[in-house]
N, C-alpha and C. Protein backbone atom coordinates (compact mmCIF):
# COMPACT_ATOMS: atom_id res chain seq x y z
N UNK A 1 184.57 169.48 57.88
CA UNK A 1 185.97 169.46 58.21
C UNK A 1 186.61 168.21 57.61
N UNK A 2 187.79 168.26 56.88
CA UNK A 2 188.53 167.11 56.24
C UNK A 2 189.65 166.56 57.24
N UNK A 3 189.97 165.91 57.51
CA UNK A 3 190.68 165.41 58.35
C UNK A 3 192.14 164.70 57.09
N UNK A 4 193.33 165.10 57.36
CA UNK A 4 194.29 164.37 56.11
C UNK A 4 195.08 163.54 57.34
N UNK A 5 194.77 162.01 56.48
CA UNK A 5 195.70 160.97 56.95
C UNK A 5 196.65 160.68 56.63
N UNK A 6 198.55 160.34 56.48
CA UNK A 6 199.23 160.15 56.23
C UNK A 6 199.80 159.00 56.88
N UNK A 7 200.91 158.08 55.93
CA UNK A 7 201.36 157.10 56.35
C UNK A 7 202.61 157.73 56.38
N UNK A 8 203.42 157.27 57.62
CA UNK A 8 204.90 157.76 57.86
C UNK A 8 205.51 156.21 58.93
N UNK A 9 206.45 155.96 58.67
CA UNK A 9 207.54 154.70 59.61
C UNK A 9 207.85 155.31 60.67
N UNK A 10 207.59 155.00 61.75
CA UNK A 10 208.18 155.19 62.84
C UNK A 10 209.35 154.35 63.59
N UNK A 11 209.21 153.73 63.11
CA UNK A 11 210.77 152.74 63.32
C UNK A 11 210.79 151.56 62.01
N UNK A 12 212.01 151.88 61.50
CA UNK A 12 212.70 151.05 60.51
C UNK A 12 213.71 150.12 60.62
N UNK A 13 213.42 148.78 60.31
CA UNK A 13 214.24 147.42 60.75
C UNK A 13 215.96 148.06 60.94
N UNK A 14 216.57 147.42 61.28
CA UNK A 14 217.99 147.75 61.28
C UNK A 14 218.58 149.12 61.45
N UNK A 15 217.82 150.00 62.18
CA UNK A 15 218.09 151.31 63.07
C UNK A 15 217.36 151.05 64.27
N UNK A 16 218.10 152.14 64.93
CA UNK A 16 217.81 152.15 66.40
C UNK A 16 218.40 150.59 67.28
N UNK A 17 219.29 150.18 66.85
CA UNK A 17 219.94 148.93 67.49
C UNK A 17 219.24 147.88 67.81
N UNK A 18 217.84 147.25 66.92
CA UNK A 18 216.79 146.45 66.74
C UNK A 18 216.94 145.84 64.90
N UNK A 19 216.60 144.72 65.18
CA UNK A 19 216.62 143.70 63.57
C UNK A 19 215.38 144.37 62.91
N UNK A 20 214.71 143.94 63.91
CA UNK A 20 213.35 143.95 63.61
C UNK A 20 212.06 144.83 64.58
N UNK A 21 210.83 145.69 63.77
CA UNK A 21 210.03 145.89 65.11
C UNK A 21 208.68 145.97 64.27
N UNK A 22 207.98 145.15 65.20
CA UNK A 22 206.53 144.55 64.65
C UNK A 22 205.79 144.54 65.84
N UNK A 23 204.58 144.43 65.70
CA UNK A 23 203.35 144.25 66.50
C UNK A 23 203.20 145.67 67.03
N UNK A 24 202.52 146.77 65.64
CA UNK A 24 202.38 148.00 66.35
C UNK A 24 201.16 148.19 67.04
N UNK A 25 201.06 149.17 68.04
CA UNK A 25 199.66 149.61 68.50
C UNK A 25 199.43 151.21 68.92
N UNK A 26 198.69 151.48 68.65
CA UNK A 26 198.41 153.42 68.86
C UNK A 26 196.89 153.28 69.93
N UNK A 27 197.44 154.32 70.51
CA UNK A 27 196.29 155.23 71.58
C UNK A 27 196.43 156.36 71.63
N UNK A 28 195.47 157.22 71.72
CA UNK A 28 195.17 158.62 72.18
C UNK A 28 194.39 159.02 73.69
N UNK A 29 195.46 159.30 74.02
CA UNK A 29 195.06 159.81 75.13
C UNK A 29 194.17 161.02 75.35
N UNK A 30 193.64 160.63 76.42
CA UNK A 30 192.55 162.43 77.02
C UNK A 30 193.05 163.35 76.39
N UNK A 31 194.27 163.79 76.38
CA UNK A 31 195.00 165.26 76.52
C UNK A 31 195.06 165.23 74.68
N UNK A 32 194.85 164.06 74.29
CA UNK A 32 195.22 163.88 72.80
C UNK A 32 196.91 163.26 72.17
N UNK A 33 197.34 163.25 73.15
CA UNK A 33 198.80 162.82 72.80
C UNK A 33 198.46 161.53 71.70
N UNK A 34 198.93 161.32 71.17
CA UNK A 34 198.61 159.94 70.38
C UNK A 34 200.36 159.03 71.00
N UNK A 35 199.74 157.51 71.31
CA UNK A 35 201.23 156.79 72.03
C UNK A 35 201.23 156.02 70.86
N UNK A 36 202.33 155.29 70.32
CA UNK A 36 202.56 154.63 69.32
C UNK A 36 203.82 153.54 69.86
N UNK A 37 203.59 152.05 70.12
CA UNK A 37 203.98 151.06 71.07
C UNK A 37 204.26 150.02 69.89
N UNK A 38 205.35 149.20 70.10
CA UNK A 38 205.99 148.12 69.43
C UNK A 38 206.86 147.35 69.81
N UNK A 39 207.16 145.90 69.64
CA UNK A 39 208.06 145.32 69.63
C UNK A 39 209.49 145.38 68.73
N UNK A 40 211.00 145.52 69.81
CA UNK A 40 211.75 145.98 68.75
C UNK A 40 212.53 144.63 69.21
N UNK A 41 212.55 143.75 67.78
CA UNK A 41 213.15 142.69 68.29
C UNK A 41 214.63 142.84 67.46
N UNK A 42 215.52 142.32 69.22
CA UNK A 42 216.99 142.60 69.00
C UNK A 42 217.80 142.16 67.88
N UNK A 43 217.68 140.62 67.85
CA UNK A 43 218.60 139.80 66.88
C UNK A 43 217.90 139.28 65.77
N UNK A 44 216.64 139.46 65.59
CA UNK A 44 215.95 138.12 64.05
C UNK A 44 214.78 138.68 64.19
N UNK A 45 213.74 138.48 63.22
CA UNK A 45 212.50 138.98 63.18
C UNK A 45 211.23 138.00 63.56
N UNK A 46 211.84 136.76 64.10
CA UNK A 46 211.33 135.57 64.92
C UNK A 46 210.41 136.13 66.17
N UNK A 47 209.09 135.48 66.61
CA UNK A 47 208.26 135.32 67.96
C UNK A 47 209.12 135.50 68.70
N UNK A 48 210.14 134.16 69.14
CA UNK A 48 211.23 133.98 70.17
C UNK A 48 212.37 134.66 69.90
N UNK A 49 212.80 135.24 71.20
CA UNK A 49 214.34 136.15 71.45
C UNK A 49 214.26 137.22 72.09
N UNK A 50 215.41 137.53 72.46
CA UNK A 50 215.51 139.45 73.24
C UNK A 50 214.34 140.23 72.35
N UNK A 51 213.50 140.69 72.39
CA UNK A 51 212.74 141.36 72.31
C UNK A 51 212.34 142.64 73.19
N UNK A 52 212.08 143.90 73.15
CA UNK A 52 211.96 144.90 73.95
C UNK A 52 210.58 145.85 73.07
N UNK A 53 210.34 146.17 74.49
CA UNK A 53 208.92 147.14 74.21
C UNK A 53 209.11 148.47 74.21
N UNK A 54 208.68 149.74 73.13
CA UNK A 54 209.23 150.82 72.83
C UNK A 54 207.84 151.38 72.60
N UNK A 55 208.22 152.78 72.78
CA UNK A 55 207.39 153.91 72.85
C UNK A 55 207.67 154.97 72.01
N UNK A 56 206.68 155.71 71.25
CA UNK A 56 206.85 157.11 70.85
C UNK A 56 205.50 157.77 71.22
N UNK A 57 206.03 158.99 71.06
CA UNK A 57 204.77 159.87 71.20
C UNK A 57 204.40 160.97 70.58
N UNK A 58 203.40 161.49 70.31
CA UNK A 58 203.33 162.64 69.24
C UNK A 58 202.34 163.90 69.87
N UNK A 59 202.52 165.25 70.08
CA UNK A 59 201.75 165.64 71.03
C UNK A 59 201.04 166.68 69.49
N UNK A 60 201.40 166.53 68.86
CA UNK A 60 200.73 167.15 67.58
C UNK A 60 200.37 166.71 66.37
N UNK A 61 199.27 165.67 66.61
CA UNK A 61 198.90 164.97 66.01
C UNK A 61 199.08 164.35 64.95
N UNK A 62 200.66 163.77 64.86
CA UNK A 62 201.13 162.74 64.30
C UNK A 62 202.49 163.48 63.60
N UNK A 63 202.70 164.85 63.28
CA UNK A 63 203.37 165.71 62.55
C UNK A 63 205.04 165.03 62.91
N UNK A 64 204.94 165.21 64.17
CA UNK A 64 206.20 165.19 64.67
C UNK A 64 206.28 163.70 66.02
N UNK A 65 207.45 163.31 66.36
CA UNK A 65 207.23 162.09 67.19
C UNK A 65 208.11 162.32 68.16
N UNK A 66 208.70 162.35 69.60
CA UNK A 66 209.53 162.07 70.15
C UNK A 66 210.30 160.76 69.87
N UNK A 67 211.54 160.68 70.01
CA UNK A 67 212.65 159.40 69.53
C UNK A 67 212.38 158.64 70.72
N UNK A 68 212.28 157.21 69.80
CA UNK A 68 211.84 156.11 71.12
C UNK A 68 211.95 155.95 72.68
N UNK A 69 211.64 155.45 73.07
CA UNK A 69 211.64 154.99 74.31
C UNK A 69 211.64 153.67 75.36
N UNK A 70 212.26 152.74 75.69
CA UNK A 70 212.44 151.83 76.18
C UNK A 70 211.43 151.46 77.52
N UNK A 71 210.16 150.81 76.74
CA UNK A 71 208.97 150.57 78.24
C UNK A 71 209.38 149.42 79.51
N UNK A 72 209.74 148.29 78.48
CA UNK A 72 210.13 147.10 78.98
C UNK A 72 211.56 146.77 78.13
N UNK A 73 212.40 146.26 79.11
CA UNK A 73 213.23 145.63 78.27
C UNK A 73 214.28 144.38 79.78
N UNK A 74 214.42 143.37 79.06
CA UNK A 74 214.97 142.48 80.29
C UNK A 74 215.99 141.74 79.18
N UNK A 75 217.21 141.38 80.13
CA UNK A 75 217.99 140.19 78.55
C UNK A 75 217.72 138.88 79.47
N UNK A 76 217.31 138.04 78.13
CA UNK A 76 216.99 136.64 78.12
C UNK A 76 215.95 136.73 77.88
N UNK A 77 214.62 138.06 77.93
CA UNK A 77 213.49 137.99 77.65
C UNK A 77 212.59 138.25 76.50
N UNK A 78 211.45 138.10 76.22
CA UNK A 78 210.43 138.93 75.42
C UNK A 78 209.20 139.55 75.98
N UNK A 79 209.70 140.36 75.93
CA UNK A 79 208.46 141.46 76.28
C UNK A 79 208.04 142.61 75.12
N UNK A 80 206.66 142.05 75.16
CA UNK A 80 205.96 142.10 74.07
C UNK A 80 204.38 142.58 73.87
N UNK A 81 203.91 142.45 72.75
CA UNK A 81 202.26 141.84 72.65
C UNK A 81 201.83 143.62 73.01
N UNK A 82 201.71 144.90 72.36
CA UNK A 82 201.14 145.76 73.25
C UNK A 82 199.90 145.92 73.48
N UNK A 83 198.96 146.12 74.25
CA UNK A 83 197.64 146.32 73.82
C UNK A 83 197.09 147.53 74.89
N UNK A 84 197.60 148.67 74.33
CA UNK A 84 197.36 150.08 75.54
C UNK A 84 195.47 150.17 75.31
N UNK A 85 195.60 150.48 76.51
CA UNK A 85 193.85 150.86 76.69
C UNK A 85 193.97 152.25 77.54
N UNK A 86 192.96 153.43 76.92
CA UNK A 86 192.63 154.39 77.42
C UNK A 86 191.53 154.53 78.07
N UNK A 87 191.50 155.16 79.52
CA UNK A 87 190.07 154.93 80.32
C UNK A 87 189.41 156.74 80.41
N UNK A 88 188.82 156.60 79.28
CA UNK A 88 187.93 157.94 78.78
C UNK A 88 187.46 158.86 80.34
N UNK A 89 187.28 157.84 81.25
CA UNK A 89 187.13 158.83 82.28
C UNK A 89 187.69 159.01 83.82
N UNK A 90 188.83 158.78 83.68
CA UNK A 90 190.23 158.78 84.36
C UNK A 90 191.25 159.50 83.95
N UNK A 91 191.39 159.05 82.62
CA UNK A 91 192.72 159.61 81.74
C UNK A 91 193.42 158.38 81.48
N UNK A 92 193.57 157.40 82.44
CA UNK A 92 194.49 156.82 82.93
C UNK A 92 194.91 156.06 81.49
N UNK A 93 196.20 155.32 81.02
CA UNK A 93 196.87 154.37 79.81
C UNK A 93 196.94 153.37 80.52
N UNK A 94 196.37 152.35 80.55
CA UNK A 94 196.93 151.24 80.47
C UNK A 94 197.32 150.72 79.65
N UNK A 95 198.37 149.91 79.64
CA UNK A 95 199.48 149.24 78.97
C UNK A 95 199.35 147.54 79.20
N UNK A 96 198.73 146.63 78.19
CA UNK A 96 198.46 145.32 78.93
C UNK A 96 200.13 144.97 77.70
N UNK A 97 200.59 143.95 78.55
CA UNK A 97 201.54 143.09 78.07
C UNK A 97 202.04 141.76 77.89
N UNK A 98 202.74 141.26 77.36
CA UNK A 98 203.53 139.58 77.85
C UNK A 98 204.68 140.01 78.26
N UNK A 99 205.53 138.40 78.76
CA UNK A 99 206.81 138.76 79.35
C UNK A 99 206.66 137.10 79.02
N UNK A 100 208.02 136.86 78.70
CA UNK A 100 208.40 134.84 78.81
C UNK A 100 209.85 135.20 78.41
N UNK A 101 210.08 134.03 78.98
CA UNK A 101 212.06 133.92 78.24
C UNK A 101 211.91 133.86 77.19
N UNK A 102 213.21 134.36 76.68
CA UNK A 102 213.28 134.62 75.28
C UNK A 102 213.70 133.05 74.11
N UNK A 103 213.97 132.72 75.30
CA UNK A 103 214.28 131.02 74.56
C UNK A 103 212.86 130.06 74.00
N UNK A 104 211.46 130.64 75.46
CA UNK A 104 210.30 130.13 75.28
C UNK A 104 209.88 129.59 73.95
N UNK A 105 209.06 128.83 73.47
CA UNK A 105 208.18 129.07 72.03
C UNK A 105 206.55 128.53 72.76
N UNK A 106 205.70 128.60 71.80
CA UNK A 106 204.80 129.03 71.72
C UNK A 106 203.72 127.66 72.80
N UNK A 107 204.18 126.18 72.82
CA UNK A 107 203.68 125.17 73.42
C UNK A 107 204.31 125.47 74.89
N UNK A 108 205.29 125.75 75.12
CA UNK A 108 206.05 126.01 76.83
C UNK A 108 205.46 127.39 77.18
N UNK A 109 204.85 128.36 76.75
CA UNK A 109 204.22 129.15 77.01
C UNK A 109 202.32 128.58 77.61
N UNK A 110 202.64 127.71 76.48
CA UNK A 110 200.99 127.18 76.86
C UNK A 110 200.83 126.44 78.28
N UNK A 111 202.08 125.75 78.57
CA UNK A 111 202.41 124.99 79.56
C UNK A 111 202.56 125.73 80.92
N UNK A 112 203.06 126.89 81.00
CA UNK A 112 202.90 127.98 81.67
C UNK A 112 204.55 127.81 82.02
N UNK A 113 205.24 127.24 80.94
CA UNK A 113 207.01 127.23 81.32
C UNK A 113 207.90 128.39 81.22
């Protein structure tokens, strides 16, 4: 059996009312859904700022996607970093994340500010 892989964008800078969206991550769930998770950052393509966490999903293996979805989103914040984990014998998605003000940088984070 051949399996065909294709590359396709699922979100492109300056649509969907985001500058920028980086830090992708994919899971497949039990049922097979494949989730496809990113940072859509609001104003600049910078670590720090409004940043929001978005979702798509594809229930047919990659062909087609539902239009985003808003997981996290707070103003003044970044919420970010996705790292979904599937538990093979539950079903269950977890979704691990960050959250810091959006003003934060990277030493006041360390600081736990």
């Amino acid at each position: 059996m051949t399996t065909r892989i294709h590359a396709q964008d699922l979100w492109k800078g300056g649509a969907g009312g985001y500058h920028t969206y980086r830090i992708p991550a994919l899971a497949i769930t039990t049922a097979g859904t494949i989730l496809a998770f990113c940072e859509g950052r609001r104003h600049g393509s910078g670590d720090a700022g409004e940043i929001d966490l978005l979702l798509r999903r594809s229930v047919d293996g990659g062909l087609s996607w539902s239009p985003s979805q808003v997981v996290d989103a707070r103003n003044g914040m970044t919420c970010g970093n996705p790292a979904p984990v599937v538990d093979r014998s539950t079903g269950t998605v977890w979704l691990l994340t960050t959250r810091n003000r959006a003003d934060a940088h990277e030493d006041d984070i360390r600081k736990g500010l």
